[in-house]
N, C-alpha and C. Protein backbone atom coordinates (compact mmCIF):
# COMPACT_ATOMS: atom_id res chain seq x y z
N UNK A 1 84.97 -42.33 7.59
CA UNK A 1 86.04 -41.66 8.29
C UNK A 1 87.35 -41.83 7.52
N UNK A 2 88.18 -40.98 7.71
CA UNK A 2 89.38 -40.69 7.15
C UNK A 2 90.00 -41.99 7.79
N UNK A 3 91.24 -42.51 7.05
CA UNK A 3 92.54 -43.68 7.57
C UNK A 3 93.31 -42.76 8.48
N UNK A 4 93.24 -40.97 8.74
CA UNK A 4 94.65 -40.65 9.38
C UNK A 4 93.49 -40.51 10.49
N UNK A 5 92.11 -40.73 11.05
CA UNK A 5 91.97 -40.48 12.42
C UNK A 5 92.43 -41.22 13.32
N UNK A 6 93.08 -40.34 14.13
CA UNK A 6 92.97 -41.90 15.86
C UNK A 6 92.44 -40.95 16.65
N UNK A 7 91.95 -41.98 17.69
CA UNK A 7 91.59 -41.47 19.18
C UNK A 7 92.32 -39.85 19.40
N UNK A 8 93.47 -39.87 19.54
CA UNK A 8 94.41 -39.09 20.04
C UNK A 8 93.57 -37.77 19.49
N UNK A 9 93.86 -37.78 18.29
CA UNK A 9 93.89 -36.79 17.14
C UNK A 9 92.43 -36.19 17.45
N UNK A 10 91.28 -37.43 17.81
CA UNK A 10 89.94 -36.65 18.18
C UNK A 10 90.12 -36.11 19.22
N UNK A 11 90.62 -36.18 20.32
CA UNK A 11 90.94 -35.27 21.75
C UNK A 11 91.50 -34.02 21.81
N UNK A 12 92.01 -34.24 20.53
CA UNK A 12 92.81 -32.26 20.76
C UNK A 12 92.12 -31.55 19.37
N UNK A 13 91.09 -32.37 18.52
CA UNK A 13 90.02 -31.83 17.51
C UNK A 13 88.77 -31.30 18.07
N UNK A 14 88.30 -31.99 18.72
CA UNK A 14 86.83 -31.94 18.97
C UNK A 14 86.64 -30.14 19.74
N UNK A 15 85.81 -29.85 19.29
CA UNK A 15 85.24 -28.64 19.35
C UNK A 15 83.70 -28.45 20.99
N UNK A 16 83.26 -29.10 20.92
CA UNK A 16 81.96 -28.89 22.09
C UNK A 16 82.14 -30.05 22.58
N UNK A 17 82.26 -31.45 22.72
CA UNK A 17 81.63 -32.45 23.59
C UNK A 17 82.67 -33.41 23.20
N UNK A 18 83.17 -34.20 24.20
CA UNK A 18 83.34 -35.61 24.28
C UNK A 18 82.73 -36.47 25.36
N UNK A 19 81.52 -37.54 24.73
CA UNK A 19 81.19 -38.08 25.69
C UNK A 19 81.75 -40.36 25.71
N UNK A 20 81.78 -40.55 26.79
CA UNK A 20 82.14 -41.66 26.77
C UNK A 20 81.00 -42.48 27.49
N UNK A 21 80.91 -43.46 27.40
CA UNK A 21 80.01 -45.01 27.55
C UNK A 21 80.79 -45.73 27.62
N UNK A 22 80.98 -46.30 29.24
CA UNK A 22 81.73 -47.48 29.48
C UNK A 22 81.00 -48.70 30.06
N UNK A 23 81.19 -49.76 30.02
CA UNK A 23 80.66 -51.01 30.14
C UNK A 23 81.25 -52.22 30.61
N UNK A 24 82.38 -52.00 30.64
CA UNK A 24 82.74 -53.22 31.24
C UNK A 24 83.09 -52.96 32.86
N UNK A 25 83.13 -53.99 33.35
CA UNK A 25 83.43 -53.96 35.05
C UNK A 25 85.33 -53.81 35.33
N UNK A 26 86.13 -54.06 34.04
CA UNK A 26 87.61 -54.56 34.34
C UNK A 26 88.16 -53.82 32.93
N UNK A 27 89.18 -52.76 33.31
CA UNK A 27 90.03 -52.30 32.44
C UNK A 27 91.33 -52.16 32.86
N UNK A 28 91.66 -53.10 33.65
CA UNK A 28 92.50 -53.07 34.52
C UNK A 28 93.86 -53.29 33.44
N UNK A 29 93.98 -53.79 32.73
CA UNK A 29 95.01 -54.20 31.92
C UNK A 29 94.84 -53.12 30.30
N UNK A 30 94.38 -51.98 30.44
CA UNK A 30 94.26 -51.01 30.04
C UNK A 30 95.31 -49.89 29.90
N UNK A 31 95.26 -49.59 30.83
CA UNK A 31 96.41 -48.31 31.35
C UNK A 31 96.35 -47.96 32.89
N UNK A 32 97.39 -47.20 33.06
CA UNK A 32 97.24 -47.42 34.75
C UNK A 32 97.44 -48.10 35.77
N UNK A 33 98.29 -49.30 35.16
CA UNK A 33 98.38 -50.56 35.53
C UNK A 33 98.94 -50.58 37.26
N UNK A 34 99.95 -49.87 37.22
CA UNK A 34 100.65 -49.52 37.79
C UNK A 34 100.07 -48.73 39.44
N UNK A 35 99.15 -47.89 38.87
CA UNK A 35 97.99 -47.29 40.10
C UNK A 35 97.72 -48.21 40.38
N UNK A 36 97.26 -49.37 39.51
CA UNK A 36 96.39 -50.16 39.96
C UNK A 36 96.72 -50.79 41.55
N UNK A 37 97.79 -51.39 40.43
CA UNK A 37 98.37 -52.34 41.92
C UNK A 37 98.69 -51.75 43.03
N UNK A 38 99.47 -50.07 43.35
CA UNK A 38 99.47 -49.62 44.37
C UNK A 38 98.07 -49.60 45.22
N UNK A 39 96.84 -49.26 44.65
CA UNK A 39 95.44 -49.44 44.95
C UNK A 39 95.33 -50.54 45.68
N UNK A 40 95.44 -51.63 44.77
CA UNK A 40 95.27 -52.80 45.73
C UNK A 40 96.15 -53.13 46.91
N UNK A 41 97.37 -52.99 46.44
CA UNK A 41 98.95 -52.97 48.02
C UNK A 41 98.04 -51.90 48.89
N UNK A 42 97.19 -50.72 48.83
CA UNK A 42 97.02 -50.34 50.40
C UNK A 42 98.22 -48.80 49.75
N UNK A 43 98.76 -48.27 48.85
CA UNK A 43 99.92 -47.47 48.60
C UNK A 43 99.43 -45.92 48.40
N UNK A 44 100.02 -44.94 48.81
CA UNK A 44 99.56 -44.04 47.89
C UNK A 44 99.72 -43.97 46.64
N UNK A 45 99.06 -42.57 45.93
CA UNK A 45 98.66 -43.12 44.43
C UNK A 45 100.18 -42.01 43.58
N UNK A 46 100.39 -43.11 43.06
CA UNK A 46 101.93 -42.58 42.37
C UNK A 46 102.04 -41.12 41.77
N UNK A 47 102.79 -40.26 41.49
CA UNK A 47 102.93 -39.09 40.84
C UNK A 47 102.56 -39.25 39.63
N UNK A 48 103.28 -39.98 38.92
CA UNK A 48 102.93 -40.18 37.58
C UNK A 48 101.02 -40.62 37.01
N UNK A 49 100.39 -41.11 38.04
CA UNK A 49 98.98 -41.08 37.83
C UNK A 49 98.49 -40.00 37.83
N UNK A 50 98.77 -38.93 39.15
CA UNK A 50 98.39 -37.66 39.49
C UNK A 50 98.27 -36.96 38.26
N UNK A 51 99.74 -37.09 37.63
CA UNK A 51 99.88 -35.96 36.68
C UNK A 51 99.61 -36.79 35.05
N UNK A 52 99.09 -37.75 34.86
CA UNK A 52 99.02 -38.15 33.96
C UNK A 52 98.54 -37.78 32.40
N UNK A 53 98.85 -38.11 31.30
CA UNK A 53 98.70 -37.29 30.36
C UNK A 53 96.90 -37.06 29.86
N UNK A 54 96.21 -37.84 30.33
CA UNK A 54 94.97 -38.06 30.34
C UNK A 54 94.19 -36.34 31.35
N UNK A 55 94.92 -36.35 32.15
CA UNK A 55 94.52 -35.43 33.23
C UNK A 55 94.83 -33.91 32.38
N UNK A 56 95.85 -34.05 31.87
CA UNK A 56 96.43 -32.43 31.17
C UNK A 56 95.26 -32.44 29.77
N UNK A 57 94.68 -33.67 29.44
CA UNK A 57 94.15 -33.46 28.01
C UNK A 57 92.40 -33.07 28.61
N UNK A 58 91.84 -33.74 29.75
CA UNK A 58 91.05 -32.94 30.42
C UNK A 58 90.99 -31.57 30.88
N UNK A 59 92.20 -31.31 31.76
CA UNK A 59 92.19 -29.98 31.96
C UNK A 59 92.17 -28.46 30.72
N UNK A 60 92.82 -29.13 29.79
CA UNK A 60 92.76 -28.25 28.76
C UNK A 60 91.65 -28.28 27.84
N UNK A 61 90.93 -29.70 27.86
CA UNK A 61 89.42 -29.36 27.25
C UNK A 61 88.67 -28.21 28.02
N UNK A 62 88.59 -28.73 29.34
CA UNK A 62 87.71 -27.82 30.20
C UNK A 62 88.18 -26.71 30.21
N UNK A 63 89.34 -26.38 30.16
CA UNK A 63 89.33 -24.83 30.16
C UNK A 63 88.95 -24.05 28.96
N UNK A 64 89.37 -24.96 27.98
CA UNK A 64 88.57 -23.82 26.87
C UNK A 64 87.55 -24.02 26.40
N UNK A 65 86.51 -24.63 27.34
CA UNK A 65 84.91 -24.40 27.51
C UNK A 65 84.58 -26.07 26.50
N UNK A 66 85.40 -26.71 26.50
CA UNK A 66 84.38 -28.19 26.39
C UNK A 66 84.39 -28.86 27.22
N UNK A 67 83.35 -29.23 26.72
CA UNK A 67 83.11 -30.88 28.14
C UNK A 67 83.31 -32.35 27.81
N UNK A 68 83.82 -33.00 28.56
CA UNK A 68 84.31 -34.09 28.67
C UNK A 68 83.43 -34.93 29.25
N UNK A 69 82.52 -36.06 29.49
CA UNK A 69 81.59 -36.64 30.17
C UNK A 69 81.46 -38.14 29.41
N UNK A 70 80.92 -38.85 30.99
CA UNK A 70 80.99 -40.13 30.48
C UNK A 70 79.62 -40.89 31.44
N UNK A 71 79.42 -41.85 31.35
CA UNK A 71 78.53 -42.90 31.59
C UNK A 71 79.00 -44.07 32.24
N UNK A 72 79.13 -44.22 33.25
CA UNK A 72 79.56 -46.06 33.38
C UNK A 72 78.35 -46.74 34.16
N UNK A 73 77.82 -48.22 33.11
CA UNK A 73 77.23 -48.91 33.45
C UNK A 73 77.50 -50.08 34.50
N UNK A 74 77.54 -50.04 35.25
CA UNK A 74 77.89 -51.08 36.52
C UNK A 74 76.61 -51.52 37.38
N UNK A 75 77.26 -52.86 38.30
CA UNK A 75 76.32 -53.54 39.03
C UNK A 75 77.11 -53.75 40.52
N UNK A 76 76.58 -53.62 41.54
CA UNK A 76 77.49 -53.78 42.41
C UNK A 76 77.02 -55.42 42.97
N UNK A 77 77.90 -55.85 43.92
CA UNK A 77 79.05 -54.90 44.65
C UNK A 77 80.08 -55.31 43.46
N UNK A 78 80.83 -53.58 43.52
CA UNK A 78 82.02 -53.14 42.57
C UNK A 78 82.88 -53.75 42.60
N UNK A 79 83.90 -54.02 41.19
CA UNK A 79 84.98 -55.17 41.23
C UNK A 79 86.24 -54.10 42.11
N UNK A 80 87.22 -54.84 42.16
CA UNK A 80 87.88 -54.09 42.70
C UNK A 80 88.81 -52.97 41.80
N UNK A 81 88.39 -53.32 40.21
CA UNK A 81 88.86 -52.21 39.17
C UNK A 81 87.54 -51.17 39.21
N UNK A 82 86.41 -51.51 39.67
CA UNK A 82 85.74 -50.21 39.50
C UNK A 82 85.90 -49.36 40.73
N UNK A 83 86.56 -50.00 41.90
CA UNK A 83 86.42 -49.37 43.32
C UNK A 83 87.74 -48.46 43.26
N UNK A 84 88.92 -49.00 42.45
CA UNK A 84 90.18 -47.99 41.98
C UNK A 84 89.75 -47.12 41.21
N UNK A 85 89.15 -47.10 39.85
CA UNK A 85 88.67 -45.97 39.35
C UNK A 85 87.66 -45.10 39.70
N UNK A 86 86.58 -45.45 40.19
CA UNK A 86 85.83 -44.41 41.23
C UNK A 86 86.57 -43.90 42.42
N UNK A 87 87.75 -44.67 43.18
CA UNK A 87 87.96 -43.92 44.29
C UNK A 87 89.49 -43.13 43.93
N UNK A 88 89.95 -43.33 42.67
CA UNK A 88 91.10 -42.69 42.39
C UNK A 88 91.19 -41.99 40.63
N UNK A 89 90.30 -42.48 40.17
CA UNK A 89 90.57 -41.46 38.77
C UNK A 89 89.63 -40.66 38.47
N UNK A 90 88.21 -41.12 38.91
CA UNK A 90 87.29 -40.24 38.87
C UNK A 90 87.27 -39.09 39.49
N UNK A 91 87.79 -38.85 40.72
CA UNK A 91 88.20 -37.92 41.37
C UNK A 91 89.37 -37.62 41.04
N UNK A 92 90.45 -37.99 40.89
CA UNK A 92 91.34 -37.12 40.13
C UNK A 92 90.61 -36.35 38.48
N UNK A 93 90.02 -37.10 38.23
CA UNK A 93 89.55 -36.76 37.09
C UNK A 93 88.50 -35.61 36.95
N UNK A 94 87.65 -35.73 38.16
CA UNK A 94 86.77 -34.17 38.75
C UNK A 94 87.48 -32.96 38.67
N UNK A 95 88.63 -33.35 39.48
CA UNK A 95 89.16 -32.49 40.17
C UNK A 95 89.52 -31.05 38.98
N UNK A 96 89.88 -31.67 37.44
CA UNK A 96 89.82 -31.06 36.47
C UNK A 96 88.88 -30.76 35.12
N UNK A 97 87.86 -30.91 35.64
CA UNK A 97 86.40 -30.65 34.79
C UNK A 97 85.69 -31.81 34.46
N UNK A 98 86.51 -33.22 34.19
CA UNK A 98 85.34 -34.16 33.70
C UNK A 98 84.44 -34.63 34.70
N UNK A 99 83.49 -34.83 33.72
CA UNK A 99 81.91 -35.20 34.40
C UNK A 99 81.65 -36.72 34.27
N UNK A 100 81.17 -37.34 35.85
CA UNK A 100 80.78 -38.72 35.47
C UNK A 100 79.40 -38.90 35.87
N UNK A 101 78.99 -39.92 34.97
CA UNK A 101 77.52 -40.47 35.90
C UNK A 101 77.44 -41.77 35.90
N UNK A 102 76.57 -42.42 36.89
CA UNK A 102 76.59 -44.00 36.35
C UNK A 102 75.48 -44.64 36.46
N UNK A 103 75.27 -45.54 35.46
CA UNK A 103 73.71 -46.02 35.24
C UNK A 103 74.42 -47.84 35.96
N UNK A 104 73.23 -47.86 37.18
CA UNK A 104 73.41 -49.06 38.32
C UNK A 104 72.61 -49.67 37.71
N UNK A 105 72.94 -50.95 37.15
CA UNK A 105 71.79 -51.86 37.12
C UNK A 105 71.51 -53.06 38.10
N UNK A 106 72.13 -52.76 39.39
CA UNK A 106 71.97 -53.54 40.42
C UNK A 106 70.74 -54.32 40.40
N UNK A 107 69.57 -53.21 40.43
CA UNK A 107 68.23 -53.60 40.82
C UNK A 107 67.11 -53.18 39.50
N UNK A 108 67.80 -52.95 38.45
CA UNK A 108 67.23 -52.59 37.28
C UNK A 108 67.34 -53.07 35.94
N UNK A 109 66.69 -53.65 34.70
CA UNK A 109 67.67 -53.99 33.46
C UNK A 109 68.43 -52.89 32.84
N UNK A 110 69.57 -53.31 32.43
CA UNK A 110 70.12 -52.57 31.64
C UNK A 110 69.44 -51.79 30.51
N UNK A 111 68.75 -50.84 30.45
CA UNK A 111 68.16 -49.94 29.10
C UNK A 111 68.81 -50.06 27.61
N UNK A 112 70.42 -50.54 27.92
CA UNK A 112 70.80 -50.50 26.55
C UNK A 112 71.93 -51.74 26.41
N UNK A 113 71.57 -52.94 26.32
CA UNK A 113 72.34 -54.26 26.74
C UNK A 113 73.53 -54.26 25.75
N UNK A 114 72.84 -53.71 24.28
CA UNK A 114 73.53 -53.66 22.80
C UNK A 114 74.45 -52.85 23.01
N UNK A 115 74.39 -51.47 23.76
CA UNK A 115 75.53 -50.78 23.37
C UNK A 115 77.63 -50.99 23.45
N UNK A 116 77.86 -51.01 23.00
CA UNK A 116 79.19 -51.18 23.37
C UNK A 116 80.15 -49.96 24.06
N UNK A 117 81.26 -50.38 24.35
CA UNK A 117 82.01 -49.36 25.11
C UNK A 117 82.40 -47.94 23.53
N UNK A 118 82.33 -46.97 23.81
CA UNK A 118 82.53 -46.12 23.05
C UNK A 118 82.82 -44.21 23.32
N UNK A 119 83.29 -43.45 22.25
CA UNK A 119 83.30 -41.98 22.65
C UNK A 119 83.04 -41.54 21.21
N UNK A 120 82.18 -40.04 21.58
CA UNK A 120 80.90 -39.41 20.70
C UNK A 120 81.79 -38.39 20.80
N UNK A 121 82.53 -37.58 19.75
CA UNK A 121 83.26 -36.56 19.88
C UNK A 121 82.12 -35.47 18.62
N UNK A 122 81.70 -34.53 19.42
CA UNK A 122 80.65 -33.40 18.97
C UNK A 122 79.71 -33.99 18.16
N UNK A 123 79.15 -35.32 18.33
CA UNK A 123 77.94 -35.44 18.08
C UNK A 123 78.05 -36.13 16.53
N UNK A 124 79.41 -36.39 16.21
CA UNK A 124 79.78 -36.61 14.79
C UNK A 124 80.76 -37.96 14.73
N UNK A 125 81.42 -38.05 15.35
CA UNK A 125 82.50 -38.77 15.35
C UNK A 125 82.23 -39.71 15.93
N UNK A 126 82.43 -41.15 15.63
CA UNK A 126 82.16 -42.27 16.81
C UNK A 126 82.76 -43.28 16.67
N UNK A 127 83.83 -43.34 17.89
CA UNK A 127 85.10 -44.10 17.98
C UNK A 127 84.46 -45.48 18.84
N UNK A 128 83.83 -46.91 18.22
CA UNK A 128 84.08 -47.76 19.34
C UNK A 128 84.95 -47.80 20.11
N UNK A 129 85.10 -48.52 21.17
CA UNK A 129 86.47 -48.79 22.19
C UNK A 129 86.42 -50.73 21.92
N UNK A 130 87.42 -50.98 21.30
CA UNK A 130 87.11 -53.00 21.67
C UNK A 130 88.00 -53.00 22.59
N UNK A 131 88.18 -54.34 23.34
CA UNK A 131 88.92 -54.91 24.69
C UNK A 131 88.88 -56.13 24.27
N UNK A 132 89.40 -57.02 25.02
CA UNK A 132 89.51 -58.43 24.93
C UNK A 132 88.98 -58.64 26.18
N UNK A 133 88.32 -60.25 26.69
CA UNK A 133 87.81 -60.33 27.74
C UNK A 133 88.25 -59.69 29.11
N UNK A 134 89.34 -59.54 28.93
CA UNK A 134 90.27 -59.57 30.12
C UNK A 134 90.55 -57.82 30.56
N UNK A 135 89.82 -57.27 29.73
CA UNK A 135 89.81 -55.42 29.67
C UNK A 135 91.10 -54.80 29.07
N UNK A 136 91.51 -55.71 28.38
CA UNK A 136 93.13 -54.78 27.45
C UNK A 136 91.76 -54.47 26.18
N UNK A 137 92.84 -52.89 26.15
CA UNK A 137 92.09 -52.08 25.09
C UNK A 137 92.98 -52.92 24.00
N UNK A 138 91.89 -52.80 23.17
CA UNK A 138 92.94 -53.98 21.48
C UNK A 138 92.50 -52.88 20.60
N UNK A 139 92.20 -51.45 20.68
CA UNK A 139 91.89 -50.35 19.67
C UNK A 139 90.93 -49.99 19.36
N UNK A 140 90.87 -49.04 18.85
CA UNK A 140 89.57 -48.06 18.57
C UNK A 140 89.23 -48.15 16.85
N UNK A 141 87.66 -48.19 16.60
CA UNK A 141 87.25 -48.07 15.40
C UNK A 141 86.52 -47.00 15.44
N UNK A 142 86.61 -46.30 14.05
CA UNK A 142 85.62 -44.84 14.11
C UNK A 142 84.84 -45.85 12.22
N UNK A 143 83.69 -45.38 13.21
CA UNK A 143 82.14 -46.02 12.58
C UNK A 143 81.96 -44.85 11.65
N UNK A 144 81.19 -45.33 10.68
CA UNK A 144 80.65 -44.19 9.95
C UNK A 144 79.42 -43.28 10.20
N UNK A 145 78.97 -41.92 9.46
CA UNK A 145 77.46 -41.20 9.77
C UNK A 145 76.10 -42.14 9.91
N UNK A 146 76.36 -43.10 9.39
CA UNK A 146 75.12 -43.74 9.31
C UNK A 146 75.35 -44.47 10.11
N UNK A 147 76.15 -44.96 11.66
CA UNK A 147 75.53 -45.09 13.07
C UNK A 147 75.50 -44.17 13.65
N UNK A 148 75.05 -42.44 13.49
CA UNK A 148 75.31 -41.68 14.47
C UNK A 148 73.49 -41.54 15.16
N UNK A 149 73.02 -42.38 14.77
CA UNK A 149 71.52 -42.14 15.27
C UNK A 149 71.70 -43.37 16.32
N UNK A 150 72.23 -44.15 15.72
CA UNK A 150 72.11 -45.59 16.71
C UNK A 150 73.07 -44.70 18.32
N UNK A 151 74.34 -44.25 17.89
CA UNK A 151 75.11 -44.35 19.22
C UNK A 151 74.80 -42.79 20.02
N UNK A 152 73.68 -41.86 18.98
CA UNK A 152 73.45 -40.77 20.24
C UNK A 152 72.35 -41.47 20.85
N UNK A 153 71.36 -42.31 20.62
CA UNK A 153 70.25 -43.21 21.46
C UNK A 153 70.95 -43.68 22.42
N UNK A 154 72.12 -44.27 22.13
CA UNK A 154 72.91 -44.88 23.42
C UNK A 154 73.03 -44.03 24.58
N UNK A 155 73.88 -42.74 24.20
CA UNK A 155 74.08 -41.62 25.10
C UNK A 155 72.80 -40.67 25.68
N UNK A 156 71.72 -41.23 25.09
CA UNK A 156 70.91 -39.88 25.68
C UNK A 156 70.01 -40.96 26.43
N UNK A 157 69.98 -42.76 26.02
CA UNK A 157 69.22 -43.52 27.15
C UNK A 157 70.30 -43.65 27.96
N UNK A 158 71.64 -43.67 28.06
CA UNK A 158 72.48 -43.70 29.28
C UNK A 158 72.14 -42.80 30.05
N UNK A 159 72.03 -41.37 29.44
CA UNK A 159 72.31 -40.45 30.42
C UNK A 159 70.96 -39.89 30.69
N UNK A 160 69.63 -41.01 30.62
CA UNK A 160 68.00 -40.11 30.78
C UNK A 160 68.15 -41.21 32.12
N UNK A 161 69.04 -42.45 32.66
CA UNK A 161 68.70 -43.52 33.39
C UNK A 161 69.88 -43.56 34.17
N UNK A 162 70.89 -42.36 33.88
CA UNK A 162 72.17 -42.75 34.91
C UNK A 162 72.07 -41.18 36.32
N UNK A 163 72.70 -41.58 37.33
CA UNK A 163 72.66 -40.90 37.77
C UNK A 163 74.11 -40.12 38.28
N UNK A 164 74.12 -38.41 38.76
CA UNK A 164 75.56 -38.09 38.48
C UNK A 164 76.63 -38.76 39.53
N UNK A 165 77.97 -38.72 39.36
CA UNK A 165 78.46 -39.80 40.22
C UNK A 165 78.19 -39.74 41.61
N UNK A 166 78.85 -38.23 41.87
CA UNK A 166 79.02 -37.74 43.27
C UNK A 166 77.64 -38.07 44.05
N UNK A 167 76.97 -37.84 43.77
CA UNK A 167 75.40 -38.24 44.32
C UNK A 167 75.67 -40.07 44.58
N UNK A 168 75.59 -40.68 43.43
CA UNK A 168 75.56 -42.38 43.35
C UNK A 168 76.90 -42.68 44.17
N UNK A 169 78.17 -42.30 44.67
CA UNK A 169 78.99 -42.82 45.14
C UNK A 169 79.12 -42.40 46.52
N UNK A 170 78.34 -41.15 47.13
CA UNK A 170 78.09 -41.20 48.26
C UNK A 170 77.14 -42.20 49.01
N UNK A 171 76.31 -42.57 48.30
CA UNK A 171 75.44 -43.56 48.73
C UNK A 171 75.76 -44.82 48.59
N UNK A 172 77.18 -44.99 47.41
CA UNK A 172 77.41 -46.69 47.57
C UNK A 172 79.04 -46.52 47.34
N UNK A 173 79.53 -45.79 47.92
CA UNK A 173 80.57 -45.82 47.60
C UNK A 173 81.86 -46.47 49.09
N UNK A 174 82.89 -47.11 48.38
CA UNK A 174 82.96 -48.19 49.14
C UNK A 174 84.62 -47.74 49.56
């Protein structure tokens, strides 16, 4: 990969697909911080989340016919950062084309223990995501062609074993 890619730059490049694989239970110290805590106070959810720049870079994928989709591996019962993002970004996040699913390993092993948190931009591009224990994003690495066999196995056993959200969060959704 080139030194001038970032994240950013793949979101307003990518041509057919961005898919994401998430894994950790806590990204709370991520972004959003701010929702967060209204979430937990009991608050409504601030303007600035509503309209957030994440939401305009979805809406404008989806409208000009790409898709945005992701994976989250979880175990319940949900921390209280996965119960804010399922009950407030994922649905904000519907609301403008992206697609979620989630592979429960409540009562199942994990299919892919190795994989790490990451996004597959058209099947070419593959940006790890690192964090520090504590879920602060510490930056993105873009891997070279020769893991693109390893991290579409990731995405196609995530998504042969996850199920779509709306379905999985009516039934456990809290």
């Amino acid at each position: 990969m080139t030194s001038s890619r970032t994240l950013s730059k793949s979101f307003s490049e990518f041509e057919q697909e961005a898919f994401r694989l998430e894994t950790l239970d806590d990204y709370s110290r991520s972004g959003s911080v701010d929702a967060y805590h209204a979430f937990l106070a009991g608050q409504e959810q601030p303007e600035e989340f509503k309209s957030s720049d994440w939401v305009t870079t979805v809406r404008n994928a989806t409208r000009a016919g790409r898709r945005v989709y992701r994976v989250h591996i979880v175990s319940r019962p949900l921390t209280d950062y996965l119960r804010f993002e399922f009950g407030w970004g994922y649905q904000r996040n519907m609301a403008v084309g992206e697609e979620f699913f989630i592979l429960d390993i409540t009562e199942q092993e994990n299919p892919i223990p190795e994989a790490p948190d990451f996004w597959l931009f058209d099947n070419q591009v593959i940006s790890a995501m690192n964090y520090d224990g504590n879920g602060k994003f510490l930056g993105a690495e873009f891997l070279g062609a020769d893991r693109l066999t390893d991290f579409k196995t990731y995405r196609d056993t995530a998504l042969a074993h996850a199920e779509p959200f709306p379905q999985w969060w009516s039934k456990h959704g809290e």
